[in-house]
PDB file of N, CA and C in Angstrom:
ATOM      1  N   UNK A   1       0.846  -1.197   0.000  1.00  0.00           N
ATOM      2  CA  UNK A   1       0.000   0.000   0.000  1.00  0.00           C
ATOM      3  C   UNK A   1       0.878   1.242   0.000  1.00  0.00           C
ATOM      4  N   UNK A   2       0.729   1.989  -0.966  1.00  0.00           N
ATOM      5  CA  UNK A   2       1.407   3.598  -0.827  1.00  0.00           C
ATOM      6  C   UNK A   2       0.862   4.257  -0.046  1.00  0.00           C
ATOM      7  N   UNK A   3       2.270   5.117   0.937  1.00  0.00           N
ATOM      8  CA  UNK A   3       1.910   6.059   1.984  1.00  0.00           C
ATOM      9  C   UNK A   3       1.294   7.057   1.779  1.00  0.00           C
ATOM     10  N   UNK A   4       0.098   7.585   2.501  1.00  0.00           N
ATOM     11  CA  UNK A   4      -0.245   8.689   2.321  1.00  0.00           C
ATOM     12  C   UNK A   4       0.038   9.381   3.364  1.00  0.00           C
ATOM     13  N   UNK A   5       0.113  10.927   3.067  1.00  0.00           N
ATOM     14  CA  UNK A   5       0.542  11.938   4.045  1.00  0.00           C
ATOM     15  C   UNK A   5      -0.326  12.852   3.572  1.00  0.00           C
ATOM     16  N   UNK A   6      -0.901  13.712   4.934  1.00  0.00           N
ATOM     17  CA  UNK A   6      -2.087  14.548   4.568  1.00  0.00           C
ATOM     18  C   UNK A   6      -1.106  15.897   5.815  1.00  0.00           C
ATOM     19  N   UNK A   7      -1.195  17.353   5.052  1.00  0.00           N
ATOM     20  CA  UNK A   7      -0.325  18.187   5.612  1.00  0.00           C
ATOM     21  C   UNK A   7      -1.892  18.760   5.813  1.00  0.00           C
ATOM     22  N   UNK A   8      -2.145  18.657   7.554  1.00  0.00           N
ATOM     23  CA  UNK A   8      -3.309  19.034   7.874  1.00  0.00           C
ATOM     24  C   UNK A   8      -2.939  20.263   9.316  1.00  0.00           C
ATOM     25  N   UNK A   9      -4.005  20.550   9.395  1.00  0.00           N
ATOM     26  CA  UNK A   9      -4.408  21.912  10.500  1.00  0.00           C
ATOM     27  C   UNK A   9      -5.626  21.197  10.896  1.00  0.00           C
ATOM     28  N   UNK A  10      -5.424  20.954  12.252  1.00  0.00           N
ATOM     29  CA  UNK A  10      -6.771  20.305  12.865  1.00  0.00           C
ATOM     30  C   UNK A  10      -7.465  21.322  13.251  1.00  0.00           C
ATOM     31  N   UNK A  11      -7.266  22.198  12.941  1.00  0.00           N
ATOM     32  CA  UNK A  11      -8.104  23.466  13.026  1.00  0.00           C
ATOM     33  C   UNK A  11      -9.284  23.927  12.409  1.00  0.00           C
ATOM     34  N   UNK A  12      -8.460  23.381  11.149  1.00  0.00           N
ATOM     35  CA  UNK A  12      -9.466  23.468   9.852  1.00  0.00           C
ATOM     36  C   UNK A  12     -10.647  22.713   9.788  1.00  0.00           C
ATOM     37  N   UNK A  13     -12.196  22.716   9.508  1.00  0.00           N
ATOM     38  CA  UNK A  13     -12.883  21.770   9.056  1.00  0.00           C
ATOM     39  C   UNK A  13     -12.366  21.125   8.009  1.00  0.00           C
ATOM     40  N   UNK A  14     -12.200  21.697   7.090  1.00  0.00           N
ATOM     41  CA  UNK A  14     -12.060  20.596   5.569  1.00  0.00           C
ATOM     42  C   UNK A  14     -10.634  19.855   5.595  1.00  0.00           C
ATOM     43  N   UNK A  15     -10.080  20.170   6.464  1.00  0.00           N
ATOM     44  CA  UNK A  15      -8.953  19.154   6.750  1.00  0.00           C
ATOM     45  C   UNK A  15      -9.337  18.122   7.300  1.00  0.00           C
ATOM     46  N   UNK A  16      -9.880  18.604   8.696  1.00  0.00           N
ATOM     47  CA  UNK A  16     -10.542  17.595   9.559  1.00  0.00           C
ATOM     48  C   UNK A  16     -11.469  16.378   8.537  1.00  0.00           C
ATOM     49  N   UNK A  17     -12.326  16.781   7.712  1.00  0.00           N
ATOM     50  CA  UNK A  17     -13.211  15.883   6.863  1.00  0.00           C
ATOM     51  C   UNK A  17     -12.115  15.730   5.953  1.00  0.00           C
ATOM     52  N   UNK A  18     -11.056  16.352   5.457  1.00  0.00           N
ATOM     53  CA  UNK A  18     -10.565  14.804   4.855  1.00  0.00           C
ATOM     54  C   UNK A  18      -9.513  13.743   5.023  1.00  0.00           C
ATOM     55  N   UNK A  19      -9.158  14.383   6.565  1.00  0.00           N
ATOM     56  CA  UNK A  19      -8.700  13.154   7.872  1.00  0.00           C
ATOM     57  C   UNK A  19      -9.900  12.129   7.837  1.00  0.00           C
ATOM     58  N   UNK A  20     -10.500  12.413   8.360  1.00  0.00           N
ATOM     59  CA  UNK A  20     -11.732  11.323   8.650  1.00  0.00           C
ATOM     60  C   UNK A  20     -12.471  10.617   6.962  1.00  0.00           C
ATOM     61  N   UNK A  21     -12.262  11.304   5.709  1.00  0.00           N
ATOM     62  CA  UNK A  21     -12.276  10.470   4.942  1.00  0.00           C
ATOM     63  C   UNK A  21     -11.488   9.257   4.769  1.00  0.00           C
ATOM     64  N   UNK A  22     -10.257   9.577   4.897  1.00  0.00           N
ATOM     65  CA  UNK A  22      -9.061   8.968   4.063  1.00  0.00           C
ATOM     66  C   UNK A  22      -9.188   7.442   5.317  1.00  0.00           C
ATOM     67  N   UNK A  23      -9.576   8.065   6.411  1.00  0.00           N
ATOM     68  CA  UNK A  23      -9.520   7.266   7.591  1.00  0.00           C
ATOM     69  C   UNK A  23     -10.705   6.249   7.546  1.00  0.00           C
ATOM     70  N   UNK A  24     -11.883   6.625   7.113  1.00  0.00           N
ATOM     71  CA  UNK A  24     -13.028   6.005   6.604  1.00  0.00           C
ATOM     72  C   UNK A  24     -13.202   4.740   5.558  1.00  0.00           C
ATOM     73  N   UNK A  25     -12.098   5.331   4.568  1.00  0.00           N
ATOM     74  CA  UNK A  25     -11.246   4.471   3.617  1.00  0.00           C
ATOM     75  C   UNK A  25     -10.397   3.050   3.726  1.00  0.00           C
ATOM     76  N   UNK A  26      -9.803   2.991   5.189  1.00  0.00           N
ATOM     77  CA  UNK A  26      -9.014   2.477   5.691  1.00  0.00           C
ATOM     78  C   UNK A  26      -7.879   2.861   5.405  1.00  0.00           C
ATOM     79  N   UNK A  27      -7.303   4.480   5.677  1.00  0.00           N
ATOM     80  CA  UNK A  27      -6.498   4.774   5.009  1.00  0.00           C
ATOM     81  C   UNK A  27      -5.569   5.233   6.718  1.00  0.00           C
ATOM     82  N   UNK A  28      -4.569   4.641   6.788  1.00  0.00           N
ATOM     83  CA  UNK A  28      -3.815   5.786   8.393  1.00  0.00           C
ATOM     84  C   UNK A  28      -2.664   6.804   7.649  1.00  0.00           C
ATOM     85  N   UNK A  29      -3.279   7.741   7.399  1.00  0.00           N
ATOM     86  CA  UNK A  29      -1.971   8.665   6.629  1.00  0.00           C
ATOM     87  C   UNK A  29      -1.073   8.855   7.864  1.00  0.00           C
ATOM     88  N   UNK A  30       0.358   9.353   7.263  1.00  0.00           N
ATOM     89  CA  UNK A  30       1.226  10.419   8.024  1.00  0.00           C
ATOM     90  C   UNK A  30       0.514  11.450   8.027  1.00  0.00           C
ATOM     91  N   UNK A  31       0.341  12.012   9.391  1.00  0.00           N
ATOM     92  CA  UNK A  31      -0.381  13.449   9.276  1.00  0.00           C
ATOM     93  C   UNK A  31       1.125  14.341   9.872  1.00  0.00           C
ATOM     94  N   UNK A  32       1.132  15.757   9.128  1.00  0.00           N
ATOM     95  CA  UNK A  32       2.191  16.431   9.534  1.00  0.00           C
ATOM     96  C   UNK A  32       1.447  17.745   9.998  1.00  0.00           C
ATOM     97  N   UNK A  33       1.465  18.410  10.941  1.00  0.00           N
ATOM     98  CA  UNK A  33       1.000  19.366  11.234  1.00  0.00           C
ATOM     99  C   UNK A  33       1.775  20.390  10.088  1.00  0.00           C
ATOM    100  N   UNK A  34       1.653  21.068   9.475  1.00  0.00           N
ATOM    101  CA  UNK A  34       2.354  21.728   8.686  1.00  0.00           C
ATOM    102  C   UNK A  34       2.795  23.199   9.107  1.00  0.00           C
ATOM    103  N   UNK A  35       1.990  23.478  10.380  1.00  0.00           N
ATOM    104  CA  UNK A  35       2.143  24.722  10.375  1.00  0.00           C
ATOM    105  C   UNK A  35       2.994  24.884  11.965  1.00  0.00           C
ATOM    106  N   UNK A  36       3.350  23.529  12.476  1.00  0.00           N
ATOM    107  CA  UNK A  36       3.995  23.379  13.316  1.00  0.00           C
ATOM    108  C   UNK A  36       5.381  22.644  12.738  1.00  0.00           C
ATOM    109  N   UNK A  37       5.496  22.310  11.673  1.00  0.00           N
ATOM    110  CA  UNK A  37       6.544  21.419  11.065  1.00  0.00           C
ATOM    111  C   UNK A  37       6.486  21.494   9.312  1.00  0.00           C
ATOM    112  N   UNK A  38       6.443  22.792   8.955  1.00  0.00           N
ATOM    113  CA  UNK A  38       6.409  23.287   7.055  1.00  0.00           C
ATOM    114  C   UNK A  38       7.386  22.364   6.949  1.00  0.00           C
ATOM    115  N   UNK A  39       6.635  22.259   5.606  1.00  0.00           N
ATOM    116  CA  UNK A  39       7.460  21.588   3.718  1.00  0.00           C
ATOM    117  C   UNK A  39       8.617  22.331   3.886  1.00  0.00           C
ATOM    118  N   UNK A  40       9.995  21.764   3.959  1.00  0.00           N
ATOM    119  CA  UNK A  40      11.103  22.132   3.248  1.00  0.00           C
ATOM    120  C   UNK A  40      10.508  22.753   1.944  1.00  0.00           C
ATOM    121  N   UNK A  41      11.615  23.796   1.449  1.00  0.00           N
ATOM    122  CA  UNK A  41      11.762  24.162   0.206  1.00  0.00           C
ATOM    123  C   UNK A  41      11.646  22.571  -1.201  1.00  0.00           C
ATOM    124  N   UNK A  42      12.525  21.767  -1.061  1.00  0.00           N
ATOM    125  CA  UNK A  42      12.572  20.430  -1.748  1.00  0.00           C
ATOM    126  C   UNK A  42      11.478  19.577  -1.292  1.00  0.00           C
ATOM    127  N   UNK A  43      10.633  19.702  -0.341  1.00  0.00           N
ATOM    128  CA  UNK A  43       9.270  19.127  -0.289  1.00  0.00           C
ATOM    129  C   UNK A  43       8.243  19.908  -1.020  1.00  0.00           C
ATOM    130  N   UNK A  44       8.233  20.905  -1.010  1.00  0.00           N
ATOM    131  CA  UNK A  44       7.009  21.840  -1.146  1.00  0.00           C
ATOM    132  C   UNK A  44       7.261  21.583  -2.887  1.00  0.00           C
ATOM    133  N   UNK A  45       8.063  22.055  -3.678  1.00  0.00           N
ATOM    134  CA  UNK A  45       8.311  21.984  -4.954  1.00  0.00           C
ATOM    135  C   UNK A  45       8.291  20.275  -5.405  1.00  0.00           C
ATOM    136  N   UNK A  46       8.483  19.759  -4.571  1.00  0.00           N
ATOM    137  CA  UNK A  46       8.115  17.961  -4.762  1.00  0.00           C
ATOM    138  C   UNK A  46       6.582  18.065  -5.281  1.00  0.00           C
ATOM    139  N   UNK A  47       5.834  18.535  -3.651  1.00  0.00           N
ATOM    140  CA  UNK A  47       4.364  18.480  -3.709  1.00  0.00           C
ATOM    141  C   UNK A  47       4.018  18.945  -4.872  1.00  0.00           C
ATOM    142  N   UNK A  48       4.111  20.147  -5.120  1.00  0.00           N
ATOM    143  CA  UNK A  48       3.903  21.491  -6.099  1.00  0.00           C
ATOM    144  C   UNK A  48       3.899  20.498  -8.182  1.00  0.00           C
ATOM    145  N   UNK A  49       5.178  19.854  -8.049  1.00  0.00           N
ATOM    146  CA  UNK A  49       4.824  18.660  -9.173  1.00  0.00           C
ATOM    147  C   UNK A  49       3.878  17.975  -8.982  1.00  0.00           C
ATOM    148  N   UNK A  50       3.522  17.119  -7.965  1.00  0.00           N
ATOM    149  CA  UNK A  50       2.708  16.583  -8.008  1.00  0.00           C
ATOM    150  C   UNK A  50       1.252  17.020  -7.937  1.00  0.00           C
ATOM    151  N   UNK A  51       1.485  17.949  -7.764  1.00  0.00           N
ATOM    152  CA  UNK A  51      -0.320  18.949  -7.443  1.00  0.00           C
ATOM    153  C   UNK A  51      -0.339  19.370  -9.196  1.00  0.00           C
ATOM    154  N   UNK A  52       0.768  19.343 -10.032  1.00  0.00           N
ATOM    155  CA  UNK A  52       0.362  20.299 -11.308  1.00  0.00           C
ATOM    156  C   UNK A  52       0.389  21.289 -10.904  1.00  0.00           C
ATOM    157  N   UNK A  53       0.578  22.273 -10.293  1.00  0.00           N
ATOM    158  CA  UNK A  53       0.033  23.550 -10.155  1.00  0.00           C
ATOM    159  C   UNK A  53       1.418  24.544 -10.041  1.00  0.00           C
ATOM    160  N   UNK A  54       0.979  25.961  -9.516  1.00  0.00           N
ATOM    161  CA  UNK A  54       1.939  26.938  -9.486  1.00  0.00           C
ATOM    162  C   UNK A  54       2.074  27.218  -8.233  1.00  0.00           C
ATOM    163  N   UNK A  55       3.409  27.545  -7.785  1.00  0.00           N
ATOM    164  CA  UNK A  55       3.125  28.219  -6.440  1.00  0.00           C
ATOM    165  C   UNK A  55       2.111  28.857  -5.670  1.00  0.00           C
ATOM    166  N   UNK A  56       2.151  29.607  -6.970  1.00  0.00           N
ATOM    167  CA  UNK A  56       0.615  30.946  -6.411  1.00  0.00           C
ATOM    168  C   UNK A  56      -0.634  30.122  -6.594  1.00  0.00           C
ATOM    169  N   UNK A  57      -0.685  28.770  -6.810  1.00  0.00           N
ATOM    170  CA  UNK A  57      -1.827  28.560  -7.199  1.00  0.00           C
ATOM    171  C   UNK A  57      -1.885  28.110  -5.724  1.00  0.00           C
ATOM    172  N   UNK A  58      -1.532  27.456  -5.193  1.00  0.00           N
ATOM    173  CA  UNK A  58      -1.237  26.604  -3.654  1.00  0.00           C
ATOM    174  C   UNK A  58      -1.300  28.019  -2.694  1.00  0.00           C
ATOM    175  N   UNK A  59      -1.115  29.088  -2.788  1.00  0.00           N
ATOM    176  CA  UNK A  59      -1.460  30.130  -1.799  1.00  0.00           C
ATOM    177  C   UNK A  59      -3.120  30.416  -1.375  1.00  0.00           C
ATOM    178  N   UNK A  60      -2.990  30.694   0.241  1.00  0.00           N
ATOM    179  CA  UNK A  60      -4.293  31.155   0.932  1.00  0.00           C
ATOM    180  C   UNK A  60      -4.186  32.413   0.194  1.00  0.00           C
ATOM    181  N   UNK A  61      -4.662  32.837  -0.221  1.00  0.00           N
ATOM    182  CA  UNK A  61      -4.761  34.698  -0.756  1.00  0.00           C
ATOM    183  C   UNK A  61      -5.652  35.137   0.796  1.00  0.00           C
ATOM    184  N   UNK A  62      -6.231  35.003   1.156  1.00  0.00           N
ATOM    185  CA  UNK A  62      -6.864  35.467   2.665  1.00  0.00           C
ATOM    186  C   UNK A  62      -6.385  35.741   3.574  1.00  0.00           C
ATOM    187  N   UNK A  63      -5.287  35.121   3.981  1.00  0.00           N
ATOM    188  CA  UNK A  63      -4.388  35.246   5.667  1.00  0.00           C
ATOM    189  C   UNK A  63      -4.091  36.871   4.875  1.00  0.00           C
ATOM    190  N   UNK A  64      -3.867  37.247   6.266  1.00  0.00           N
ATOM    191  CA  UNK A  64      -3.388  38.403   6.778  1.00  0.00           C
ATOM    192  C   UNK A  64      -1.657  38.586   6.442  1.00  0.00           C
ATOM    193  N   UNK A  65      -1.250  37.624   6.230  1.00  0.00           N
ATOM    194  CA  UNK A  65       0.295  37.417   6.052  1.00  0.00           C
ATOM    195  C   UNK A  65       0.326  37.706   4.685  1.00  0.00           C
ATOM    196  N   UNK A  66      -0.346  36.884   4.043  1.00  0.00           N
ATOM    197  CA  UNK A  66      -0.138  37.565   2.323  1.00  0.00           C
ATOM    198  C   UNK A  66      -0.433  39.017   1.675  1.00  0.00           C
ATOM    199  N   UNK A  67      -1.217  39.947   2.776  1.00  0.00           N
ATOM    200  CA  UNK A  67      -1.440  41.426   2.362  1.00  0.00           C
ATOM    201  C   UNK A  67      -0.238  41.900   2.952  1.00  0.00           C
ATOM    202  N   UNK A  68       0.280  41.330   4.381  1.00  0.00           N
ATOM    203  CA  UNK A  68       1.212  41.815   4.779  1.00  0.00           C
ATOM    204  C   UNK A  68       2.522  41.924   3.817  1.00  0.00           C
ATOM    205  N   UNK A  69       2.563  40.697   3.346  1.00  0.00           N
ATOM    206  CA  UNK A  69       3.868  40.318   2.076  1.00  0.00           C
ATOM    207  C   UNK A  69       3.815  41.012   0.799  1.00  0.00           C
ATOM    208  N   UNK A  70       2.842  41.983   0.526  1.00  0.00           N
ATOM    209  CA  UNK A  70       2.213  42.281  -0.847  1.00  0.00           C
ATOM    210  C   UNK A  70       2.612  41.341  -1.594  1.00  0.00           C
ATOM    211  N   UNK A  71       2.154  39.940  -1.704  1.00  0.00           N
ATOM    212  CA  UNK A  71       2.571  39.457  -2.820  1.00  0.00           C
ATOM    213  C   UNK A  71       1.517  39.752  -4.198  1.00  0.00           C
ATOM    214  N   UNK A  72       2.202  39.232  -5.143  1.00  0.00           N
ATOM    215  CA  UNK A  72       1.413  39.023  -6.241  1.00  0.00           C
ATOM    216  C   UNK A  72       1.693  38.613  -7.007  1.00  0.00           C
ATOM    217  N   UNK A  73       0.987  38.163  -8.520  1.00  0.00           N
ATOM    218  CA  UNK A  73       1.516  37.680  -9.890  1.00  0.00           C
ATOM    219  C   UNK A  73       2.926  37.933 -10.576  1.00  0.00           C
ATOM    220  N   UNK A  74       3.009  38.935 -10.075  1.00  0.00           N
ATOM    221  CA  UNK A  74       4.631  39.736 -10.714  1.00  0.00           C
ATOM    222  C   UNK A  74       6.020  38.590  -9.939  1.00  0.00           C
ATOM    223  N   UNK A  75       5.180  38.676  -8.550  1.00  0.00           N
ATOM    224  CA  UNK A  75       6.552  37.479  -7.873  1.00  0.00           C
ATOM    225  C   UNK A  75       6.763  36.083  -8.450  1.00  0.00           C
ATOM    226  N   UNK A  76       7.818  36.107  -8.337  1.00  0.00           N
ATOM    227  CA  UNK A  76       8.935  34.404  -8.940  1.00  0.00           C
ATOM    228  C   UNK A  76       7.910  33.321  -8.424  1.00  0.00           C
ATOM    229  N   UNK A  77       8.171  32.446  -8.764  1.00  0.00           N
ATOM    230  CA  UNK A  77       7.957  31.272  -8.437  1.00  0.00           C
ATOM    231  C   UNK A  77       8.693  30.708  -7.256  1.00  0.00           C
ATOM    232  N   UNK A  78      10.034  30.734  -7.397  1.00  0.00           N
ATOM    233  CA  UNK A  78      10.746  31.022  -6.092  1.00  0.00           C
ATOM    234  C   UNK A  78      10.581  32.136  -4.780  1.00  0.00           C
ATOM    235  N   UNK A  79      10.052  33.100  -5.195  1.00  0.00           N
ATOM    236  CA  UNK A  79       9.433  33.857  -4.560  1.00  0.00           C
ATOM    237  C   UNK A  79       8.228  33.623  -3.532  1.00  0.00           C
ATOM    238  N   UNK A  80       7.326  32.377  -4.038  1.00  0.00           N
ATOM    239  CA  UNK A  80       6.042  32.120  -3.579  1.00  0.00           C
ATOM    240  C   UNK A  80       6.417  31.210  -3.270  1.00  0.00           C
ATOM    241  N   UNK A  81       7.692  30.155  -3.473  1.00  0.00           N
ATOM    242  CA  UNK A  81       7.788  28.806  -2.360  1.00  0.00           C
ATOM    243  C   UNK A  81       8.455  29.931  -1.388  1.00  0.00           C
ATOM    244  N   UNK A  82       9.524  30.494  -1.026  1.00  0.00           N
ATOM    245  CA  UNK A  82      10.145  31.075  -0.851  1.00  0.00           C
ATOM    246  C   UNK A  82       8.899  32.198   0.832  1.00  0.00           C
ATOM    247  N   UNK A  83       8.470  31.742   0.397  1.00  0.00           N
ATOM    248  CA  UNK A  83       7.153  33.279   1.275  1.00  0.00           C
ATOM    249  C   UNK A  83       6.269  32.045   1.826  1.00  0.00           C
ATOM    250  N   UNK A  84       5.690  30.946   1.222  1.00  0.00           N
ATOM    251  CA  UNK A  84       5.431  29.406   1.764  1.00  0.00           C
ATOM    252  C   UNK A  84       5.991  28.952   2.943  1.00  0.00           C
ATOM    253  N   UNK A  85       7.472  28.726   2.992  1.00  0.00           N
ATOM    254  CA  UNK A  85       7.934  27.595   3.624  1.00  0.00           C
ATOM    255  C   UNK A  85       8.174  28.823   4.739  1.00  0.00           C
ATOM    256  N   UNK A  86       8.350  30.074   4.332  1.00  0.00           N
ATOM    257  CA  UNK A  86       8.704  31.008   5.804  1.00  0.00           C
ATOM    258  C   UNK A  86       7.314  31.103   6.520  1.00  0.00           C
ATOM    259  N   UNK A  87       6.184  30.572   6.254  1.00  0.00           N
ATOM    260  CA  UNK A  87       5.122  31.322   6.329  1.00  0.00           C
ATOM    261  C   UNK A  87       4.153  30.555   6.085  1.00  0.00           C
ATOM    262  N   UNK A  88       4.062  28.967   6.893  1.00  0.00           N
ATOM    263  CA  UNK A  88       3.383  27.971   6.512  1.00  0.00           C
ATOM    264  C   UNK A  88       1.689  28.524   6.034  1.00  0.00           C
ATOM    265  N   UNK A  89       1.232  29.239   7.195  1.00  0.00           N
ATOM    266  CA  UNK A  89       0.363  29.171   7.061  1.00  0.00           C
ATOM    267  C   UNK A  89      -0.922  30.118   5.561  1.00  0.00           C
ATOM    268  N   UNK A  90       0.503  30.050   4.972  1.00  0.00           N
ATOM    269  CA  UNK A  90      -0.139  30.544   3.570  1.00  0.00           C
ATOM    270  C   UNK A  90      -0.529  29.533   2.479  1.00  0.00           C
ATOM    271  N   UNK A  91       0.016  28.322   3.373  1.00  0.00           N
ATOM    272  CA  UNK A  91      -0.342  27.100   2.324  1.00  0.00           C
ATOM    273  C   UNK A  91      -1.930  26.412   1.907  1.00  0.00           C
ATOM    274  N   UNK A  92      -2.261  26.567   1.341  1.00  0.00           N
ATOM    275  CA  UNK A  92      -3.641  25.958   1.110  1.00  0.00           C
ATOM    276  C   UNK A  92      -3.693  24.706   1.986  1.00  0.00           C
ATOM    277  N   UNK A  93      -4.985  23.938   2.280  1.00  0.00           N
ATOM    278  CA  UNK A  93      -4.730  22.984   3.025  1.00  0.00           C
ATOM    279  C   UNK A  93      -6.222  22.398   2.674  1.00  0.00           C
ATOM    280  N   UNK A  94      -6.205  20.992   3.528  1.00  0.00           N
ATOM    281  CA  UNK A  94      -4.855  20.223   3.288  1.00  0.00           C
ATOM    282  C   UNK A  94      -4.715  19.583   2.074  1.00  0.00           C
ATOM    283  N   UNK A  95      -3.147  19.263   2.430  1.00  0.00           N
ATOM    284  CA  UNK A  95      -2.738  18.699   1.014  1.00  0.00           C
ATOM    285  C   UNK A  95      -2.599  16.951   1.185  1.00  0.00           C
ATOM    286  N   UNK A  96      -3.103  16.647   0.341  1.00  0.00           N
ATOM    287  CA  UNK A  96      -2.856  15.068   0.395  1.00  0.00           C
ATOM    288  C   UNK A  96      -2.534  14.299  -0.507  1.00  0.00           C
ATOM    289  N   UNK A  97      -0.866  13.712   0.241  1.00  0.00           N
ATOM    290  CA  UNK A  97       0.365  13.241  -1.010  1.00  0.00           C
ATOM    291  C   UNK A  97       0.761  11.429  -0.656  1.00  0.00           C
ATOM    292  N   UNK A  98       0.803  11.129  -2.153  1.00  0.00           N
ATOM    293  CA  UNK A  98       1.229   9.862  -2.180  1.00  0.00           C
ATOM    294  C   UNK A  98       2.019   9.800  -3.274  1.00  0.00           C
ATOM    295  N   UNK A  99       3.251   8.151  -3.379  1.00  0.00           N
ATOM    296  CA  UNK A  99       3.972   8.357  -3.969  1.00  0.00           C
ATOM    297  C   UNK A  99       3.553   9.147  -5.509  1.00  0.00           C
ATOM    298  N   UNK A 100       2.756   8.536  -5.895  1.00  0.00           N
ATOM    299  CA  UNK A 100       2.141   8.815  -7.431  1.00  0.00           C
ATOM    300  C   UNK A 100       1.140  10.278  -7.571  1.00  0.00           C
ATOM    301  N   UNK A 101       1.194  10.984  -6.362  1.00  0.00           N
ATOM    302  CA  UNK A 101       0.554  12.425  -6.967  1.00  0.00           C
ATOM    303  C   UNK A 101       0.044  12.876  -5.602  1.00  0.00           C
ATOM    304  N   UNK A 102      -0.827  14.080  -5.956  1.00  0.00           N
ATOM    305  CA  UNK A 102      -1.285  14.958  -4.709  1.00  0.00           C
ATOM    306  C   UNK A 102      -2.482  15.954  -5.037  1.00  0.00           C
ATOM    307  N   UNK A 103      -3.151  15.887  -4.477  1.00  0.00           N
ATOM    308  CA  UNK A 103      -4.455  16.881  -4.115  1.00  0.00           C
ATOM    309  C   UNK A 103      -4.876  18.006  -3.379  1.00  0.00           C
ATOM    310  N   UNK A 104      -5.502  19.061  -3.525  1.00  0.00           N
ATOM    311  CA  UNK A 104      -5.352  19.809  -2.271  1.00  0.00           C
ATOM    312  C   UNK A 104      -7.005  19.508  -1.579  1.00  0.00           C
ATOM    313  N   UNK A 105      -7.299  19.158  -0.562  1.00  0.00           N
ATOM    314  CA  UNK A 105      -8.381  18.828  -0.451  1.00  0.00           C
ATOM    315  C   UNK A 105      -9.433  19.780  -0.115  1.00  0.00           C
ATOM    316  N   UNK A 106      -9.734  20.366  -1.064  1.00  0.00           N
ATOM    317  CA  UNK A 106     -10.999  21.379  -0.978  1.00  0.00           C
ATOM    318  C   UNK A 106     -11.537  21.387  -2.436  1.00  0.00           C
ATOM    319  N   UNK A 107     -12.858  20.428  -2.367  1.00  0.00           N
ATOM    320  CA  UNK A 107     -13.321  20.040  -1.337  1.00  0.00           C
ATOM    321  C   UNK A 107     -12.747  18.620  -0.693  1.00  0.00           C
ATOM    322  N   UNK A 108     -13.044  18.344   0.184  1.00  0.00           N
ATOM    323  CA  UNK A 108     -12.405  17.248   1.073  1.00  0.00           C
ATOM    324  C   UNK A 108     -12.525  15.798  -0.180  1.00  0.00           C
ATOM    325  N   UNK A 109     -14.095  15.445  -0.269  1.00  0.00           N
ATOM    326  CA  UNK A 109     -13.885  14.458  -1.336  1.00  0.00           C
ATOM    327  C   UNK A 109     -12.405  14.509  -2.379  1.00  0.00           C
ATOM    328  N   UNK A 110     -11.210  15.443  -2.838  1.00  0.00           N
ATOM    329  CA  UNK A 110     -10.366  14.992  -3.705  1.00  0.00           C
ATOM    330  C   UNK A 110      -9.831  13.836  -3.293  1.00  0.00           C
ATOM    331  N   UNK A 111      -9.694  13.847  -2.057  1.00  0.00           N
ATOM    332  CA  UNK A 111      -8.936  12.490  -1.475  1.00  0.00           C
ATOM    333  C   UNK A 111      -9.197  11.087  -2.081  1.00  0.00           C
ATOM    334  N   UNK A 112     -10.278  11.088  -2.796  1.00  0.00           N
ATOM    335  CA  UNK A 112     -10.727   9.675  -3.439  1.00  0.00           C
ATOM    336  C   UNK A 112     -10.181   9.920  -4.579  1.00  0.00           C
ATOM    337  N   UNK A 113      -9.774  10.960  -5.523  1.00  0.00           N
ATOM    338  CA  UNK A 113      -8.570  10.551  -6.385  1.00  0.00           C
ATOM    339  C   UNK A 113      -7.987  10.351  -6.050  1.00  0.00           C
ATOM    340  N   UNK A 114      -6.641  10.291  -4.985  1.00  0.00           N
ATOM    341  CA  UNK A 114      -6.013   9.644  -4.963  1.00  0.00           C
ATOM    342  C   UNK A 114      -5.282   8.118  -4.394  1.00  0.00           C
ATOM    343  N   UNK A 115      -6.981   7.275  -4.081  1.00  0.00           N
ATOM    344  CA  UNK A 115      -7.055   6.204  -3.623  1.00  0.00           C
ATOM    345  C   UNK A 115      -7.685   5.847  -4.693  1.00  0.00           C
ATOM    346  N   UNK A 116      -8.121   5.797  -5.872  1.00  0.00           N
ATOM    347  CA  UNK A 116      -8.513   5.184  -6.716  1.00  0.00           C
ATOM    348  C   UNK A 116      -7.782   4.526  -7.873  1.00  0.00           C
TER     349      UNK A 116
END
């Protein structure tokens, strides 16, 4: 069985539901608190392949930290892992990774792509 790891905030509802999916599943992920223990730079850009996506696409635009950062479209790509890994909690959540790919779970159901 491939490991799954779900970079969750038990804080969150839609994390929480897709803990308790994956778990429903018969699934026991690695859970990493992420915002007590962030993606390395070489994790996050791991994930980031496997999600398809862009840095900026994986950003909360909401926290208070990202108006603080003015980020925006104009910034690097390195720039937005870079403002990520200092600054977990700009990461979308949660994310849920196995060897063969990754999801961000909102809504919580993505998690069944990647048990299927």
């Amino acid at each position: 069985m491939t490991t799954i790891t779900i970079w969750h905030n038990p804080r969150c509802s839609k994390s929480r539901q897709a803990l308790a999916l994956l778990e429903a599943a018969g699934v026991t992920p690695k859970v990493v608190k992420y915002l007590e223990t962030p993606p390395t730079e070489s994790e996050l850009k791991t994930t980031l392949k496997k999600l398809q996506c862009t840095p900026m696409q994986l950003v909360r635009r909401g926290e208070a930290v990202f108006k603080t950062l003015g980020l925006s479209k104009d910034h690097s790509d390195q720039e937005w892992i870079t403002a990520m890994v200092s600054n977990p909690i700009l990461i979308e959540r949660p994310v849920i990774i196995s060897q063969d790919g990754a999801v961000i779970g909102r809504p919580p159901e993505n998690v069944h792509l990647l048990l299927d």
